[in-house]
Protein backbone atom coordinates (compact mmCIF):
# COMPACT_ATOMS: atom_id res chain seq x y z
CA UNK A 1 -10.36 -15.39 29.02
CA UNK A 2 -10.08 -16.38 25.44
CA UNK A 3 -10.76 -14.06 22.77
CA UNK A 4 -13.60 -14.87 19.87
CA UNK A 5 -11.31 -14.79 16.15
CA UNK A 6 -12.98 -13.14 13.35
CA UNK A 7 -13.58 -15.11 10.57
CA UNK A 8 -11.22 -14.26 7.72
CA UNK A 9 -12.97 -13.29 4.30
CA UNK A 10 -12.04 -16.24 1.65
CA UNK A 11 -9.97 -13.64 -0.33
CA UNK A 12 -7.78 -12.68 2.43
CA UNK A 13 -7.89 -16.49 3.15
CA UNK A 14 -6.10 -17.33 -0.18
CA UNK A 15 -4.00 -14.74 -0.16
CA UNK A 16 -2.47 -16.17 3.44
CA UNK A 17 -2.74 -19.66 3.30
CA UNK A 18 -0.27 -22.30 2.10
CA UNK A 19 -2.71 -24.81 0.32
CA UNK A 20 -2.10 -28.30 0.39
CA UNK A 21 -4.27 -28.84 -2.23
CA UNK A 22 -3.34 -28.50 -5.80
CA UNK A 23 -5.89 -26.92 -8.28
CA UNK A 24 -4.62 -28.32 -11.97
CA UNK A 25 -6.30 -24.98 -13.80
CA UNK A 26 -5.18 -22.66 -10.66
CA UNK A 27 -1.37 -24.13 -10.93
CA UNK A 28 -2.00 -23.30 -14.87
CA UNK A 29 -3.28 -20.04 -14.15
CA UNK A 30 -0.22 -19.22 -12.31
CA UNK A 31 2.46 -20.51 -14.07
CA UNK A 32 1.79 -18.32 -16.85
CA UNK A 33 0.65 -15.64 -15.25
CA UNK A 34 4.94 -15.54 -13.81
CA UNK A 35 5.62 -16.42 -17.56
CA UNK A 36 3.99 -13.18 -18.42
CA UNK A 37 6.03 -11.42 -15.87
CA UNK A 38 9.32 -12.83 -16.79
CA UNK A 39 8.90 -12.49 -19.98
CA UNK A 40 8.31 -8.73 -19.73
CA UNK A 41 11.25 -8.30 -17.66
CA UNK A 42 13.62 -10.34 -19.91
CA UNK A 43 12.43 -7.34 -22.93
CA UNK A 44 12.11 -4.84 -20.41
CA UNK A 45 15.50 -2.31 -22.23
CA UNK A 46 16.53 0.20 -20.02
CA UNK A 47 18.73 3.21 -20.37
CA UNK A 48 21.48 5.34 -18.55
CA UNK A 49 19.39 7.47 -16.96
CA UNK A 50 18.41 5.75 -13.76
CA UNK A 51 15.14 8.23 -12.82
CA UNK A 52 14.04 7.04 -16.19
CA UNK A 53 14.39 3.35 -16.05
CA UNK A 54 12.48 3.41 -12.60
CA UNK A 55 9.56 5.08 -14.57
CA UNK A 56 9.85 3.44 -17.18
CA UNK A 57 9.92 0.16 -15.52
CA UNK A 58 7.24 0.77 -13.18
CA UNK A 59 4.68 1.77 -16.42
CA UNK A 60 5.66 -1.25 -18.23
CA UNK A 61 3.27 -3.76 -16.30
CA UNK A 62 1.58 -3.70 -13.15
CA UNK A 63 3.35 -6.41 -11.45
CA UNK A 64 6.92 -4.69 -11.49
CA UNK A 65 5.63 -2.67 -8.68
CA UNK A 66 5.05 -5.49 -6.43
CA UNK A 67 8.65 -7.05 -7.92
CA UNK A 68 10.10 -4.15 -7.39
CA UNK A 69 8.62 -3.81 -3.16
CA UNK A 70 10.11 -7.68 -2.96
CA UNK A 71 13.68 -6.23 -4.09
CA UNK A 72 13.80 -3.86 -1.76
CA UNK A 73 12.10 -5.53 0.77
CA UNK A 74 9.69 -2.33 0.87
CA UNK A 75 6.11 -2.41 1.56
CA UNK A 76 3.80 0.10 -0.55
CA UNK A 77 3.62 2.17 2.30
CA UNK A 78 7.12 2.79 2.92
CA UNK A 79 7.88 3.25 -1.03
């Protein structure tokens, strides 16, 4: 017997896929959207109190939590 797949929604299609295609204004996009990060983690300051820096670092912009997961190697659900 062979199953029917469900078709994936497009969003969860881009998220998954490895495209072979190159989109000049989505490359653009992207590259400074990591600019943005990098930059804010290059000024990101932090202090000797480690409980702060973690809460301090995870306020600062809402990518560091996802940087933070890829670290660790956590998923959201396990932090």
């Amino acid at each position: 017997m062979t199953s029917v797949s469900a078709k994936l929604p497009f969003d969860d299609f881009i998220k998954t896929c490895t495209p072979l295609l190159k989109i000049p204004e989505l490359e653009q996009t992207m590259r400074e959207r990591v600019r943005g990060i990098v930059a804010e983690l290059l000024n990101f300051q932090p202090n000797t109190d480690s409980a702060h820096n973690l809460k301090q670092f995870l306020q600062k912009d809402e990518n560091f939590l996802g940087i933070l997961l890829a670290l660790t190697n956590l998923s959201q659900e396990n932090f």
